[in-house]
PDB file of N, CA and C in Angstrom:
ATOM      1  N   UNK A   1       0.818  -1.188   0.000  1.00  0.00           N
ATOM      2  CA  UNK A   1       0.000   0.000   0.000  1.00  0.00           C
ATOM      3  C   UNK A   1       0.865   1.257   0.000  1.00  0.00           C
ATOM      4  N   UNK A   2       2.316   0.873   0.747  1.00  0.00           N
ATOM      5  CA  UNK A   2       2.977   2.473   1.164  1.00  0.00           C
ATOM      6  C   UNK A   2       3.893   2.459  -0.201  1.00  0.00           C
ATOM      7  N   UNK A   3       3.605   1.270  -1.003  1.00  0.00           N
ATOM      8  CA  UNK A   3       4.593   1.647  -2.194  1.00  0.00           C
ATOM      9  C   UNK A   3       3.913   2.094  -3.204  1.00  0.00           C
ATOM     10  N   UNK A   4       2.442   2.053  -3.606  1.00  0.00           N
ATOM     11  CA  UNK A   4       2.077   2.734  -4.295  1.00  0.00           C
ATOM     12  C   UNK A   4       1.634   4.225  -4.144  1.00  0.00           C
ATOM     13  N   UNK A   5       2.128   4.496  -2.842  1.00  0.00           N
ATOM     14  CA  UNK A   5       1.845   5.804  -2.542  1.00  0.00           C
ATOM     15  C   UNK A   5       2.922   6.386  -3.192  1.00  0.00           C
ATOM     16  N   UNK A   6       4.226   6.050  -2.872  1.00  0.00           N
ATOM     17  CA  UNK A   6       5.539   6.663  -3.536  1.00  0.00           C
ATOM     18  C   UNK A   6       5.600   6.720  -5.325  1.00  0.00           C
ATOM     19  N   UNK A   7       4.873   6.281  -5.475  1.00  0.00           N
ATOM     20  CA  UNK A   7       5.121   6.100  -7.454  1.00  0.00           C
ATOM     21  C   UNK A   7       4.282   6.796  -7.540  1.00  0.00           C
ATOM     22  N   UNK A   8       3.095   6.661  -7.206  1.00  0.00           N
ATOM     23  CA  UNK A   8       2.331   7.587  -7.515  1.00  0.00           C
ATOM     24  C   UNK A   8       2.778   9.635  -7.185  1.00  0.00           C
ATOM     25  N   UNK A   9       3.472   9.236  -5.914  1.00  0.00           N
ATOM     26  CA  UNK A   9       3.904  10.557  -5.700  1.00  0.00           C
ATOM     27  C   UNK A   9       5.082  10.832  -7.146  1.00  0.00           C
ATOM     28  N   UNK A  10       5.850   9.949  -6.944  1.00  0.00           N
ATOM     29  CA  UNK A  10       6.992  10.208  -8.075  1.00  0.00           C
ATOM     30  C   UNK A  10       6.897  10.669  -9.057  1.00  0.00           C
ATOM     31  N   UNK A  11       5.662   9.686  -9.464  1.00  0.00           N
ATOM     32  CA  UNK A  11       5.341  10.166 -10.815  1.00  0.00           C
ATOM     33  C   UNK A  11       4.806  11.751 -10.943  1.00  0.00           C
ATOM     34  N   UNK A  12       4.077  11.719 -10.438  1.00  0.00           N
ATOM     35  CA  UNK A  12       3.479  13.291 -10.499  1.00  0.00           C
ATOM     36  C   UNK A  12       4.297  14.264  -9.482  1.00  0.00           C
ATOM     37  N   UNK A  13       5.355  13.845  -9.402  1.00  0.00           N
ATOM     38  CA  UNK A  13       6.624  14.857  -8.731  1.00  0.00           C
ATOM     39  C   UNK A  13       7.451  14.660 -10.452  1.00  0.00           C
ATOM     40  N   UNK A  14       7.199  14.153 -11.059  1.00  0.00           N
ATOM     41  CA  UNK A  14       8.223  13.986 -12.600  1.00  0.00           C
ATOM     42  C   UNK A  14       7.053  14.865 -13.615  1.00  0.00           C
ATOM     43  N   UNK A  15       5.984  14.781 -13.431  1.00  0.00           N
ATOM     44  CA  UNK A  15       4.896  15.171 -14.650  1.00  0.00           C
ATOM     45  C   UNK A  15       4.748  16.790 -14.018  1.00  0.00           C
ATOM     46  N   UNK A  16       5.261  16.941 -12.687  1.00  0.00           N
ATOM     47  CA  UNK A  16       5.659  18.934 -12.264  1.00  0.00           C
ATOM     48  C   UNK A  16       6.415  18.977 -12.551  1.00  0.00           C
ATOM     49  N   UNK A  17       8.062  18.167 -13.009  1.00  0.00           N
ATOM     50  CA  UNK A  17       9.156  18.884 -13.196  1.00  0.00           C
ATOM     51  C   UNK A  17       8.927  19.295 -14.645  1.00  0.00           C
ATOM     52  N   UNK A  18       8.308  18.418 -15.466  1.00  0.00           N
ATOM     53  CA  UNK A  18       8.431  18.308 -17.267  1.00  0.00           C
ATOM     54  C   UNK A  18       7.053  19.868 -17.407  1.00  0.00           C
ATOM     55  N   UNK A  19       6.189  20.008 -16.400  1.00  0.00           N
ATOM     56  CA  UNK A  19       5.278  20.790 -16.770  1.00  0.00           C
ATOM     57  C   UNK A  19       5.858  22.395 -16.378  1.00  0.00           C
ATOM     58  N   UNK A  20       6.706  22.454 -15.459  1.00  0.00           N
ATOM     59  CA  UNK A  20       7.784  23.985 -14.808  1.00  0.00           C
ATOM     60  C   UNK A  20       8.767  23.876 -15.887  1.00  0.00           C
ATOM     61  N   UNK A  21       9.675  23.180 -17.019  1.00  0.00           N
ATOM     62  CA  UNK A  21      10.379  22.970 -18.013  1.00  0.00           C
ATOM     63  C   UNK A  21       9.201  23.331 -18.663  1.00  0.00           C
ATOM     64  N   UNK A  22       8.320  23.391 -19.167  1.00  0.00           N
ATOM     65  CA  UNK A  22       7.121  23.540 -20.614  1.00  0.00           C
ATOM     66  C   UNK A  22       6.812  25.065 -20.304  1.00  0.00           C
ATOM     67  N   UNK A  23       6.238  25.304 -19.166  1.00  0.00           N
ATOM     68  CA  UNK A  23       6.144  26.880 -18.823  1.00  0.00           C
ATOM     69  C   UNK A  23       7.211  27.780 -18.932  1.00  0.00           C
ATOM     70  N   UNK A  24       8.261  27.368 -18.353  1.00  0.00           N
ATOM     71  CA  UNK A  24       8.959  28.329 -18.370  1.00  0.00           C
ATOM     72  C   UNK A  24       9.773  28.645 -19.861  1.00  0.00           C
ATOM     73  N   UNK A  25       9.722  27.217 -20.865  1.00  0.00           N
ATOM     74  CA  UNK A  25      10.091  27.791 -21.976  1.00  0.00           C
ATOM     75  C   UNK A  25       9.155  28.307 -23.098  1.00  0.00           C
ATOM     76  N   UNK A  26       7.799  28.313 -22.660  1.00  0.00           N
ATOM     77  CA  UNK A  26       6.654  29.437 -23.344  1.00  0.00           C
ATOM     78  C   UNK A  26       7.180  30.584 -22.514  1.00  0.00           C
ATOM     79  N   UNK A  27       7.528  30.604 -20.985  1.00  0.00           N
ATOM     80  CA  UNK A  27       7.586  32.442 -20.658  1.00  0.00           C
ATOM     81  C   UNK A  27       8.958  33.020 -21.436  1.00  0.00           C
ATOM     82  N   UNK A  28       9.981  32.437 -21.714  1.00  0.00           N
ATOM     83  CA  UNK A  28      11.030  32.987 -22.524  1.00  0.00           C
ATOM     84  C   UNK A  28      10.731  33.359 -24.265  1.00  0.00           C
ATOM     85  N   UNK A  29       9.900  32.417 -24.627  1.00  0.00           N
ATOM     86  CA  UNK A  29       9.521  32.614 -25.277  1.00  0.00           C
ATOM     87  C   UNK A  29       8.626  33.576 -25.729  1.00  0.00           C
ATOM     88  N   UNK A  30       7.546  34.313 -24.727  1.00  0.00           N
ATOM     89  CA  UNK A  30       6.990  35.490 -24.754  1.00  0.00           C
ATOM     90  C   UNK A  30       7.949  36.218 -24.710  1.00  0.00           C
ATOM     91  N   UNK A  31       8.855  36.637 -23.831  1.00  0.00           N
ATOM     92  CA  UNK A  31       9.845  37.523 -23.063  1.00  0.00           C
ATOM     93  C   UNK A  31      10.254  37.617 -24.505  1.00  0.00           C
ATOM     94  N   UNK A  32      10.578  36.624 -25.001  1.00  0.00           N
ATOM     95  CA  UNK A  32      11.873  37.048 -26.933  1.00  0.00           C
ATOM     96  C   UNK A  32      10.989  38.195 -27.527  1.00  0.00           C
ATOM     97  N   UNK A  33       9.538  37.310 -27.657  1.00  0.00           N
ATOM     98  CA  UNK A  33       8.456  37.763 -28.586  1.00  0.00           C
ATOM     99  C   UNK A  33       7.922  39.591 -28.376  1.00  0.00           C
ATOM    100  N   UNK A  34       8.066  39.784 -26.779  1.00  0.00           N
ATOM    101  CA  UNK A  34       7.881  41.257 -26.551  1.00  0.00           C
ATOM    102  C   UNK A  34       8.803  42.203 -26.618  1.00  0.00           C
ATOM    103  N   UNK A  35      10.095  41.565 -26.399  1.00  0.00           N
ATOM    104  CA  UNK A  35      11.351  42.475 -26.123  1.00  0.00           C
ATOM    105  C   UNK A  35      11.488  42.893 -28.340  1.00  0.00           C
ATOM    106  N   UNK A  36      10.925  41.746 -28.938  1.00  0.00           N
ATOM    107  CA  UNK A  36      11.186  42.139 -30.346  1.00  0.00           C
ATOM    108  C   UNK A  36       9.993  42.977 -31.145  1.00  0.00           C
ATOM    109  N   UNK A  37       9.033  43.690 -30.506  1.00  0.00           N
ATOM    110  CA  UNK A  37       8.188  44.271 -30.763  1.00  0.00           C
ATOM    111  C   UNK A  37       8.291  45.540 -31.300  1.00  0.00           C
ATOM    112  N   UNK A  38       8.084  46.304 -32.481  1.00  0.00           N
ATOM    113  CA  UNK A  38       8.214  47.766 -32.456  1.00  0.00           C
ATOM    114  C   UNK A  38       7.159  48.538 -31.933  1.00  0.00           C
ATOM    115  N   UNK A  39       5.886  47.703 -31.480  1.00  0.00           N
ATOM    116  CA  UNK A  39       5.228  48.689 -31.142  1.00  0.00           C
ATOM    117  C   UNK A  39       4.236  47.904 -29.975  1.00  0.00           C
ATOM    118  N   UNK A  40       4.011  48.702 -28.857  1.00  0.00           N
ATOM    119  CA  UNK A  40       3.015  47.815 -27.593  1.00  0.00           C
ATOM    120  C   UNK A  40       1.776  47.138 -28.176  1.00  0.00           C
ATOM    121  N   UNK A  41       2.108  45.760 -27.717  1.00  0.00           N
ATOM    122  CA  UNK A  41       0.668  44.927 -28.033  1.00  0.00           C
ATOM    123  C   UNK A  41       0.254  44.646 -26.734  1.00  0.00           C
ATOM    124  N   UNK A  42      -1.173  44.734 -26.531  1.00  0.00           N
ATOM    125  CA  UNK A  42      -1.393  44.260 -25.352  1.00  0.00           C
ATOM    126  C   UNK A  42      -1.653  42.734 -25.028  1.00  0.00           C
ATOM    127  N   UNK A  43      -2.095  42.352 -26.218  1.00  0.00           N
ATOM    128  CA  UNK A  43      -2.359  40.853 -25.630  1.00  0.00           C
ATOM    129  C   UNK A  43      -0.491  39.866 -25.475  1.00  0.00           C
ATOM    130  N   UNK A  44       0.308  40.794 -26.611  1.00  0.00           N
ATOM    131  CA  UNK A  44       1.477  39.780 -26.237  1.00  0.00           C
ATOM    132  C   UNK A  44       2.085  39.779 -24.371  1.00  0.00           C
ATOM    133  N   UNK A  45       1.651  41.161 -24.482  1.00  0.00           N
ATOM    134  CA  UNK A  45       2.230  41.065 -22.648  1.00  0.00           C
ATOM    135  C   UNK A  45       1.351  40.841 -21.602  1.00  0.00           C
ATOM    136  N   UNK A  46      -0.060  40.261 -22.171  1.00  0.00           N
ATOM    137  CA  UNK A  46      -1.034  39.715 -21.159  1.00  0.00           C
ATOM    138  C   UNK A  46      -0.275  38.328 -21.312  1.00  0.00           C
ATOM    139  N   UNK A  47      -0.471  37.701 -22.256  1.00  0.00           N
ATOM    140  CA  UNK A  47       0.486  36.546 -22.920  1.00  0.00           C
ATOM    141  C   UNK A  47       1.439  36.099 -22.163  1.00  0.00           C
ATOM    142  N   UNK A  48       2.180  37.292 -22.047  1.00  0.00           N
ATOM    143  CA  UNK A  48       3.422  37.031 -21.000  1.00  0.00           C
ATOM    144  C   UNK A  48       3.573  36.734 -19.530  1.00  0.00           C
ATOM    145  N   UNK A  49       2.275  37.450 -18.993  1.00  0.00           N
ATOM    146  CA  UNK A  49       2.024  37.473 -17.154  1.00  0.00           C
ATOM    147  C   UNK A  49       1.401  36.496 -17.179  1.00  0.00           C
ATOM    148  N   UNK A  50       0.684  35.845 -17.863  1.00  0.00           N
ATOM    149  CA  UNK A  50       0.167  34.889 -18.342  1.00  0.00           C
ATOM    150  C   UNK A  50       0.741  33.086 -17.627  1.00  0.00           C
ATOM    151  N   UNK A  51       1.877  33.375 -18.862  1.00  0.00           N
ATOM    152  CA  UNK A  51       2.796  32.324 -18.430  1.00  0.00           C
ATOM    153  C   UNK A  51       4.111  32.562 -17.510  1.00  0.00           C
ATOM    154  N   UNK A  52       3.923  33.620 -17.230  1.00  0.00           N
ATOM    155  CA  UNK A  52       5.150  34.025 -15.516  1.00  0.00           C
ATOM    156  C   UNK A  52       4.491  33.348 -14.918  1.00  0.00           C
ATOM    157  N   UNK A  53       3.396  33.907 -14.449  1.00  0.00           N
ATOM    158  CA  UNK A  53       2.384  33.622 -13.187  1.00  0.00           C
ATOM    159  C   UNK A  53       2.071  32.115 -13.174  1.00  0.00           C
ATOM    160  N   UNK A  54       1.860  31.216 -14.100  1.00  0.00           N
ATOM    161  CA  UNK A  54       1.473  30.079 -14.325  1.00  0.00           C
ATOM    162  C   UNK A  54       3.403  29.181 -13.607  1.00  0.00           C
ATOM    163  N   UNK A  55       4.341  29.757 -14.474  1.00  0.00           N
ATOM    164  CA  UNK A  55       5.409  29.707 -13.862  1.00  0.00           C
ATOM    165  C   UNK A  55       5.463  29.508 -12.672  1.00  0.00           C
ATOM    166  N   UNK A  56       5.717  30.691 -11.861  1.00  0.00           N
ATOM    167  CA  UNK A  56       6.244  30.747 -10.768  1.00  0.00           C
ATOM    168  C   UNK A  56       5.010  29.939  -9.335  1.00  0.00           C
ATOM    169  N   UNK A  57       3.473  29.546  -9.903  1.00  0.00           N
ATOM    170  CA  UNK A  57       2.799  28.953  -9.108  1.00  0.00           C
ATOM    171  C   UNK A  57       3.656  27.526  -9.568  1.00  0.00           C
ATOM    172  N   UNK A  58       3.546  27.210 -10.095  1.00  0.00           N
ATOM    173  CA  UNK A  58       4.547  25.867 -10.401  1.00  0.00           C
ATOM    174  C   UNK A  58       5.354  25.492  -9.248  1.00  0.00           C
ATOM    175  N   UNK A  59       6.611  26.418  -9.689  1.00  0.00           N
ATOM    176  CA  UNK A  59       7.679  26.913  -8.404  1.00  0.00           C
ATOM    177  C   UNK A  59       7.752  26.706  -7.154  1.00  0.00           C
ATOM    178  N   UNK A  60       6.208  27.400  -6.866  1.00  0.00           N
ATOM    179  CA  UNK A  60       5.708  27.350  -5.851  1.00  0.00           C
ATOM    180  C   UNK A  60       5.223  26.299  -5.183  1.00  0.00           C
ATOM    181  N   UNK A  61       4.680  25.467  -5.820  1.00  0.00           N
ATOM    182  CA  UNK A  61       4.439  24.274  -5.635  1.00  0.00           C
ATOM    183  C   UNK A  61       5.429  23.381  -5.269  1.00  0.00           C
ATOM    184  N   UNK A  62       6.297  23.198  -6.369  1.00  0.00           N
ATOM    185  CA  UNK A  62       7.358  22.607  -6.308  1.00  0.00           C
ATOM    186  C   UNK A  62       8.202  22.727  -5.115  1.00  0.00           C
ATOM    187  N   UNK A  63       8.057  23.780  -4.553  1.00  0.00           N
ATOM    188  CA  UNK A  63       9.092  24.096  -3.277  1.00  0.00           C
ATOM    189  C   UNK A  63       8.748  23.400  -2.247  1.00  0.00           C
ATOM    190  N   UNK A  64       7.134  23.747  -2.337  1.00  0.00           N
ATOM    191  CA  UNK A  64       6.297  23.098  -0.953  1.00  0.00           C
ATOM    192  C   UNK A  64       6.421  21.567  -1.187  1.00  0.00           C
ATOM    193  N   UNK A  65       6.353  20.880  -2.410  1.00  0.00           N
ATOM    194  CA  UNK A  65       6.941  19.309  -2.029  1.00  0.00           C
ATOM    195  C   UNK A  65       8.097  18.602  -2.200  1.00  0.00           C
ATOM    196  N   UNK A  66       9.161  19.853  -1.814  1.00  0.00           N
ATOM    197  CA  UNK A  66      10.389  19.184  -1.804  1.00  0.00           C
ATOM    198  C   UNK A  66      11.568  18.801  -2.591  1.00  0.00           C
ATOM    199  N   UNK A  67      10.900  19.409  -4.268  1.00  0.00           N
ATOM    200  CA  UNK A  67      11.433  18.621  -5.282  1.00  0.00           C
ATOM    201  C   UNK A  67      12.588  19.377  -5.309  1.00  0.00           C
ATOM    202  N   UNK A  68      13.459  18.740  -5.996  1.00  0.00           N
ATOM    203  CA  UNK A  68      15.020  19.499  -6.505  1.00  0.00           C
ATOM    204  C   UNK A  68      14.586  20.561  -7.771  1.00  0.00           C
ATOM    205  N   UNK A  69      14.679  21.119  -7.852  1.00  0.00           N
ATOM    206  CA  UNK A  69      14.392  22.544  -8.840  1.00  0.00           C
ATOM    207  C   UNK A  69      15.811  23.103  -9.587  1.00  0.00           C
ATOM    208  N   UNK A  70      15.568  22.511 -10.518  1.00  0.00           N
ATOM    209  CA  UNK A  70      17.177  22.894 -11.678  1.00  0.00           C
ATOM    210  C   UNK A  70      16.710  24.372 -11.396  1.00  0.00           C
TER     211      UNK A  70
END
């Protein structure tokens, strides 16, 4: 019973690390996309807080269960 608790944790301690890696390379990816702008768009930098914020709750998460965080 206490070993399927651990895989199960594992696993979805592995499916947050691959999902904080997926976010954070859409938020760089905004970050390229706004910094190359000649002129203010608003939805690219809603776009952007968008996927920070989605980011850093990740993070956040991640901290609270312990995981190693490249």
């Amino acid at each position: 019973m206490f070993k399927r608790k651990s895989k199960l944790k594992r696993e979805f301690d592995d499916k947050l690390r691959s999902l904080m890696i997926e976010t954070r390379d859409e938020w760089e990816q905004a970050k390229f996309i706004e910094s190359h702008l000649d002129d203010y768009d608003q939805e690219v930098f809603i776009r952007r807080k968008i996927t920070e914020c989605q980011h850093f709750y990740l993070y956040k998460e991640a901290k609270i269960r312990n995981l190693g965080i490249e």
